[in-house]
Protein backbone atom coordinates (compact mmCIF):
# COMPACT_ATOMS: atom_id res chain seq x y z
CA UNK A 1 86.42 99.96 80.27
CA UNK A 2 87.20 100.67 84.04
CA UNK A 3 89.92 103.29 85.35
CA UNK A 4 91.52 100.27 87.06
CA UNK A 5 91.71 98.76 83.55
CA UNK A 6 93.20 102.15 82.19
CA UNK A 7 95.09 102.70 84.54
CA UNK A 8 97.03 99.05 84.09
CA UNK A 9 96.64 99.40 80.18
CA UNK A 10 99.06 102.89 80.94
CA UNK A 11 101.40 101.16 83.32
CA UNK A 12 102.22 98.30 80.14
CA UNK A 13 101.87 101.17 77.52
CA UNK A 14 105.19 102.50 79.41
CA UNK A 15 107.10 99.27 80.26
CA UNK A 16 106.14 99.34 83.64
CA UNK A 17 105.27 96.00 84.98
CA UNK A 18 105.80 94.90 88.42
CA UNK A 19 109.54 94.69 89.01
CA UNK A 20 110.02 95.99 85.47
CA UNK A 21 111.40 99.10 84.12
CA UNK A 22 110.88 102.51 85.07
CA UNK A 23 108.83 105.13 83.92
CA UNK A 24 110.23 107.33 80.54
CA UNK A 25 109.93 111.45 80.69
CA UNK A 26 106.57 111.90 79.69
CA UNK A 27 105.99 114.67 77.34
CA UNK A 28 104.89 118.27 77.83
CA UNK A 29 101.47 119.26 77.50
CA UNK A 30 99.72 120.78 74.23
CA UNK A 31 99.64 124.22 75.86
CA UNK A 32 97.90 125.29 73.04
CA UNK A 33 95.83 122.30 72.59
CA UNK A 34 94.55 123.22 76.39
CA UNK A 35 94.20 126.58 76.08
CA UNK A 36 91.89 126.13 73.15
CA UNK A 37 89.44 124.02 74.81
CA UNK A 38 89.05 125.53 77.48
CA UNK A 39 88.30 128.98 75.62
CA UNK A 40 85.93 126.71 73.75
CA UNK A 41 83.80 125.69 76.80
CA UNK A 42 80.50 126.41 77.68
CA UNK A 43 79.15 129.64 79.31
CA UNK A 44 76.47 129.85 81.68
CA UNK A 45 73.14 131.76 80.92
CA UNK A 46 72.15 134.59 83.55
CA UNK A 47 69.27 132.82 84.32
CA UNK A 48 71.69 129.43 85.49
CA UNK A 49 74.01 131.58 87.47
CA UNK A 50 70.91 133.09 89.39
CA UNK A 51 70.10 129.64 89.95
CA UNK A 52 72.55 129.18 92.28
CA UNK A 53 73.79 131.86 95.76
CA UNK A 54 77.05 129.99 95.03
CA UNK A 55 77.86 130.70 91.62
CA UNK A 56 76.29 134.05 91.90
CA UNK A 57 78.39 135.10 94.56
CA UNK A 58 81.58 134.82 92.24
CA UNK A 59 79.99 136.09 89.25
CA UNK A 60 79.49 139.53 91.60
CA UNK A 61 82.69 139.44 92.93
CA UNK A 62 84.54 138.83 89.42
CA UNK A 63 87.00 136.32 90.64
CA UNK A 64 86.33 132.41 91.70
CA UNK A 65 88.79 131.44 94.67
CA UNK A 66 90.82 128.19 93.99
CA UNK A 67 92.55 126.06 95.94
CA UNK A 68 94.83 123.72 94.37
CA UNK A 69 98.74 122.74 93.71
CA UNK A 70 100.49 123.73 90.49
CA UNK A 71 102.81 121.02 90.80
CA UNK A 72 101.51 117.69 89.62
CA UNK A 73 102.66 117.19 85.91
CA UNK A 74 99.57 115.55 84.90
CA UNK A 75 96.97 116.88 86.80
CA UNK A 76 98.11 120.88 87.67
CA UNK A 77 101.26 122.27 86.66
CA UNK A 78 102.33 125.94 86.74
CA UNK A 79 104.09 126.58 83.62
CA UNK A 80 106.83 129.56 84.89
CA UNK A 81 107.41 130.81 81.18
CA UNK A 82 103.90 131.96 81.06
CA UNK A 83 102.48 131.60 84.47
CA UNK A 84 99.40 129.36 83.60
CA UNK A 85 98.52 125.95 85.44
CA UNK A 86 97.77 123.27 82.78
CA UNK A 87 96.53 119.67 83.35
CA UNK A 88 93.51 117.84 83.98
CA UNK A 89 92.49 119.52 87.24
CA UNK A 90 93.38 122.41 86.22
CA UNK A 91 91.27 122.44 83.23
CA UNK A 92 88.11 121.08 85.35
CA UNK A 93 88.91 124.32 87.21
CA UNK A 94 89.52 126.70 84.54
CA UNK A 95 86.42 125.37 82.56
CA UNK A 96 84.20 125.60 85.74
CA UNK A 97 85.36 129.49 86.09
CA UNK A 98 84.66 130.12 82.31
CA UNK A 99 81.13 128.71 82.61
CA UNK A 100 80.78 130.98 85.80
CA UNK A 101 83.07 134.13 84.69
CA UNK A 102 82.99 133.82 80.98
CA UNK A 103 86.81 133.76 81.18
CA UNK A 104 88.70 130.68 82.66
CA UNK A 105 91.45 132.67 83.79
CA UNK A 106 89.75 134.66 86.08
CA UNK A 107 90.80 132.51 89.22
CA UNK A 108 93.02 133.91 92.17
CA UNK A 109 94.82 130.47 92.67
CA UNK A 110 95.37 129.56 96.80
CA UNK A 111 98.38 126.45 97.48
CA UNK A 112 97.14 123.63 99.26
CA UNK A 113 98.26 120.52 100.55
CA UNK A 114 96.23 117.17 101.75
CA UNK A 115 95.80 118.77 105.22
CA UNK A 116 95.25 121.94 104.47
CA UNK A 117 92.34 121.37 102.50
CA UNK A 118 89.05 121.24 103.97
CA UNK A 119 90.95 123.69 106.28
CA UNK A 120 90.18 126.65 103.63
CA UNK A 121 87.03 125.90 102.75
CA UNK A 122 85.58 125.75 106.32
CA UNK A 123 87.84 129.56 106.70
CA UNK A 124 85.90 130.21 103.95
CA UNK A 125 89.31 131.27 101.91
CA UNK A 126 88.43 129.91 99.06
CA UNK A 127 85.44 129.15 96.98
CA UNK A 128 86.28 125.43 95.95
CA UNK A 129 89.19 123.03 95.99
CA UNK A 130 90.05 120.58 92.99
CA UNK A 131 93.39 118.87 93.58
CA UNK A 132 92.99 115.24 93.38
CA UNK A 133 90.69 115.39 96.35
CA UNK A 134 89.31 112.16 97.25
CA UNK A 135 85.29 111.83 98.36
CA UNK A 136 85.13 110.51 101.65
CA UNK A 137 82.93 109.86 104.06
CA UNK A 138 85.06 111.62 107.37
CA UNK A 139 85.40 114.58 104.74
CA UNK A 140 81.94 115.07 103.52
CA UNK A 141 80.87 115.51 107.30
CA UNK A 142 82.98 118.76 107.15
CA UNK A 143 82.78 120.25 103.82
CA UNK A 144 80.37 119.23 100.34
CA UNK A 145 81.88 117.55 97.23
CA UNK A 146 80.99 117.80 93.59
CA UNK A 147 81.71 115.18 91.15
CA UNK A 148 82.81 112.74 91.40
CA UNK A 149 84.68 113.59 87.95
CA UNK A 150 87.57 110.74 88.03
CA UNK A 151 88.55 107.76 90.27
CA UNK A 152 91.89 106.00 90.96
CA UNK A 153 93.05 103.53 93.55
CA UNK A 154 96.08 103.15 95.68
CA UNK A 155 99.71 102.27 94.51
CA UNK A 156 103.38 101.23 95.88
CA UNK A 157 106.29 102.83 94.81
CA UNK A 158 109.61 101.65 95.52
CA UNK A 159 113.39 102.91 94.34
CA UNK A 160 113.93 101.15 90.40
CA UNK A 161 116.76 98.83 92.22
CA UNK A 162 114.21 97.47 95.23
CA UNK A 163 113.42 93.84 93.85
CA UNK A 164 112.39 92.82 97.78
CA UNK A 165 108.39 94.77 97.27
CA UNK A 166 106.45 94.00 94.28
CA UNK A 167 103.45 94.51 95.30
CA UNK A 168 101.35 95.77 98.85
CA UNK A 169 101.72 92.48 100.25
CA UNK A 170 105.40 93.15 100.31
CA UNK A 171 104.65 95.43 102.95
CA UNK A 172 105.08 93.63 106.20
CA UNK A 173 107.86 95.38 108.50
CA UNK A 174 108.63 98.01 105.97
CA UNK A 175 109.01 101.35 106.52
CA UNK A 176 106.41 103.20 104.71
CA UNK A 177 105.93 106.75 103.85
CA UNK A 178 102.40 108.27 102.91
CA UNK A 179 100.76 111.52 103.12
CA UNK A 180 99.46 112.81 107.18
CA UNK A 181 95.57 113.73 106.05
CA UNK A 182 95.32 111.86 102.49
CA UNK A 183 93.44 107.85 102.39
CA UNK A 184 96.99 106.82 102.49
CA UNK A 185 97.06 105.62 106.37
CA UNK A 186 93.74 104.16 106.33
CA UNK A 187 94.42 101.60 103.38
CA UNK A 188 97.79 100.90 104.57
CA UNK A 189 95.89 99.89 107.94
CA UNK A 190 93.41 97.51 105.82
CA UNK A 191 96.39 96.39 103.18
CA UNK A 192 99.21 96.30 105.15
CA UNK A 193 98.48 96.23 108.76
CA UNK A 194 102.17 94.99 109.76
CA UNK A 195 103.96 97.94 107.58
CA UNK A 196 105.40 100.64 109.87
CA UNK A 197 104.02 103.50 108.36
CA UNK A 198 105.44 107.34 108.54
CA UNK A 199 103.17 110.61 107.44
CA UNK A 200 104.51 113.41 106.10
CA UNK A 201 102.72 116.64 105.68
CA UNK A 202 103.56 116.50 101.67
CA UNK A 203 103.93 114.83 98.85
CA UNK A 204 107.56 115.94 98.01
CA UNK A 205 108.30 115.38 102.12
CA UNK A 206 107.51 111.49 101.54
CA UNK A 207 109.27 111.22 97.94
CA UNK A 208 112.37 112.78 99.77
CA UNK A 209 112.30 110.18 102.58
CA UNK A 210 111.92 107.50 99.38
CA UNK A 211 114.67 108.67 97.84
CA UNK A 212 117.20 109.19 100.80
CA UNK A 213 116.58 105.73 101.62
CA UNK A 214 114.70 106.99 105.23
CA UNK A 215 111.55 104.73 104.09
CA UNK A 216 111.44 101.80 101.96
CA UNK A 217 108.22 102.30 99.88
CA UNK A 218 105.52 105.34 99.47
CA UNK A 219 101.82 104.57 99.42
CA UNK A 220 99.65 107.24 98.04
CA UNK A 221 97.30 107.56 94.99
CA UNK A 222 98.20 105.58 92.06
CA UNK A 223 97.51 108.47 89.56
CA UNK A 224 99.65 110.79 91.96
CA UNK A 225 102.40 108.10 91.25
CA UNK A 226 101.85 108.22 87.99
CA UNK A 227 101.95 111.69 87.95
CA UNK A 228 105.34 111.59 89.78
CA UNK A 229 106.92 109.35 87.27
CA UNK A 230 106.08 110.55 84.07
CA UNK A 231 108.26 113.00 84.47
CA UNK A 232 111.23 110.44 84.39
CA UNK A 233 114.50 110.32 86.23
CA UNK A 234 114.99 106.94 86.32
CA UNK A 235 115.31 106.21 90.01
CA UNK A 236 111.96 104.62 91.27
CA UNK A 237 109.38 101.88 90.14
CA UNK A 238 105.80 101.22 90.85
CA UNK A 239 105.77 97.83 92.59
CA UNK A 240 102.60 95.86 91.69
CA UNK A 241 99.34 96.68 90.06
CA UNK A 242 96.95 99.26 91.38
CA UNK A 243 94.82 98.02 94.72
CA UNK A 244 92.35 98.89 96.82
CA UNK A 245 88.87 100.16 96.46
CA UNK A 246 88.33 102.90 93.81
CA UNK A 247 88.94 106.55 94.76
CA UNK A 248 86.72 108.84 93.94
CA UNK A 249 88.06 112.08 92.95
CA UNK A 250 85.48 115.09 93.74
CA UNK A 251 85.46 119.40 93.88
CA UNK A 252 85.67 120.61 97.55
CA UNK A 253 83.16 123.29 98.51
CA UNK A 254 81.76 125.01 101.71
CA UNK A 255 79.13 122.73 103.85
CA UNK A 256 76.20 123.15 101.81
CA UNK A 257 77.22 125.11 98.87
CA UNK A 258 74.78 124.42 96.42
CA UNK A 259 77.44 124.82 94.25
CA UNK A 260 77.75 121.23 93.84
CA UNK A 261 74.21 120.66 91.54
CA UNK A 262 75.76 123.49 89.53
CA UNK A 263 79.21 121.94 89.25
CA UNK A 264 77.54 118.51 88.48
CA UNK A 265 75.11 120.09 85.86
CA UNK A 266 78.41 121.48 83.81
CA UNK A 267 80.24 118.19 84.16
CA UNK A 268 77.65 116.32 82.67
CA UNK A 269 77.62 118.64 79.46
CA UNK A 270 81.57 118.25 79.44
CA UNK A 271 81.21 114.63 79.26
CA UNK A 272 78.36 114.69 76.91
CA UNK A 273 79.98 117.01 74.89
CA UNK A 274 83.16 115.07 74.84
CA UNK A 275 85.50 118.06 76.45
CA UNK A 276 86.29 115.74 79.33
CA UNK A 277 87.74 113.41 76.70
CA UNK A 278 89.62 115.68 75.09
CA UNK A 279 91.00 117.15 78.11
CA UNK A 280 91.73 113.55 79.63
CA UNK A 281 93.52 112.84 76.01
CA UNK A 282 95.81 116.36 76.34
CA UNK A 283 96.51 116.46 79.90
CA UNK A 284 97.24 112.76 80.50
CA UNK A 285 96.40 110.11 77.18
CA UNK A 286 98.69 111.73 75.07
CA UNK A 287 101.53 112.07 77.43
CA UNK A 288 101.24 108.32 79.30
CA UNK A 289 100.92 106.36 75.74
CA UNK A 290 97.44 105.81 76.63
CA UNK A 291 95.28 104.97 73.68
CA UNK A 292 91.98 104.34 75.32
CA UNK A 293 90.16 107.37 77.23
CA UNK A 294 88.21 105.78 80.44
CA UNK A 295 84.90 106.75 81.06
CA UNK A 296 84.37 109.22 83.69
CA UNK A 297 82.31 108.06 86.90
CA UNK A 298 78.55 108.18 87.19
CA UNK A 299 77.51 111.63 88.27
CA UNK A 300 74.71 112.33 90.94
């Protein structure tokens, strides 16, 4: 089964149809669920990390460098009581440093946002990026992508009491909010050409402007929606099913790291040895209702 179809089996799981109900609190992540996998996961051999300038650059320096966000429920979220980041990109990352370090919590973790991050890669702050980062083409002429290791597609969401938007098509004349440097402005100018469209430098920025009534609808990443709303609240809706092609989530790295054959080689064991299931069923399947774990994306 697709992501697409996943993605809509999750939305009915929670009672969110088009111009139905809204999403309920999702619950909390197995911290210890996560934290045993990933302490369970692979180690590379000496011989591997020679194999590659890019792995064996942070095996010698002890640390890798990550760039990501610790505040997306489902995908990286920085728990304060014990200061780890749990979720599924964050356990991509963590697993990636274990096979690397021996130790996936041997990361010093760098904040970015969607314009900020090929930004650190080409300063050469840090040594990858994993935050929902979709593959595309403008992108790969600056910087090199692993992965792909998930895919999504783009989604509307509207305040719970709009009934005038149900779906993209909804669009026309409507203010709507999406993220400056994200694939947000380029599908709204292929779905919704006649939608007056305002960027904002982050993802809280254009839920604010939602939610102060400033803009009418937010276009963005479905799974970044779906992040948003499973942690409840009550007070917005995702209008309409998912649309658009599918978006290709992939690992940032420096132009021409051949870190990404060594990333891809570890990816395919986690999917062969079913630990990107398992993470997929802790981080988001068991916390969306989601019975049925998609199968990841072809790797190169």
């Amino acid at each position: 089964m697709s992501i697409k179809s996943i993605l809509k089996s999750t939305v009915a799981a929670l009672a969110l149809a088009a111009g139905g109900s809204v999403f309920a609190q999702g619950a909390p992540i197995d911290a210890a669920a996560f934290d045993t996998l990933v302490a369970q996961g692979p180690v590379a051999s000496a011989e591997t990390i020679a194999s590659s300038t890019w792995a064996s650059n942070i095996r010698q320096a002890g640390t890798l460098r990550l760039g990501g966000v610790q505040t997306s429920n489902l995908f990286s979220l920085l728990n304060e009581k014990d200061g780890k980041i749990r979720g599924f990109d964050a356990g991509i990352a963590q697993l990636i440093t274990r096979y690397i370090l021996g130790d996936g919590a041997k990361y010093q973790f760098t904040q970015v946002t969607s314009s900020t991050r090929e930004q650190v890669l080409i300063n050469a702050q840090v040594d990858m990026v994993l935050a929902t980062y979709s593959i595309t083409p403008a992108r790969a002429e600056k910087i090199s992508f692993a992965g792909p290791y998930y895919t999504s597609q783009a989604g509307v969401l509207v305040k719970s009491n709009n009934k005038t938007i149900q779906s993209y098509s909804d669009l026309v004349g409507k203010k709507v909010a999406t993220q400056a440097g994200s694939t947000g402005p380029a599908i709204l100018a292929q779905y919704a050409p006649k939608a007056v469209v305002q960027e904002f430098q982050t993802h809280q920025e254009a839920l604010d402007a939602l939610r102060q009534g400033r803009v009418d609808a937010y276009v963005t990443d479905y799974t970044l929606l779906l992040n948003t709303l499973s942690l409840g609240g009550g007070s917005a809706r995702i209008a309409g099913a998912p649309f658009g092609a599918q978006d290709f989530y992939g690992i940032g790295l420096p132009k021409g790291s051949d870190g990404a054959a060594f990333i891809n080689t570890l990816l395919k064991k986690l999917e062969a040895d079913g630990t990107w299931a398992k993470l997929w069923n802790i981080s988001i399947g068991q916390r969306t209702g989601s019975t049925v774990t998609p199968t990841p994306p072809a790797l190169p």
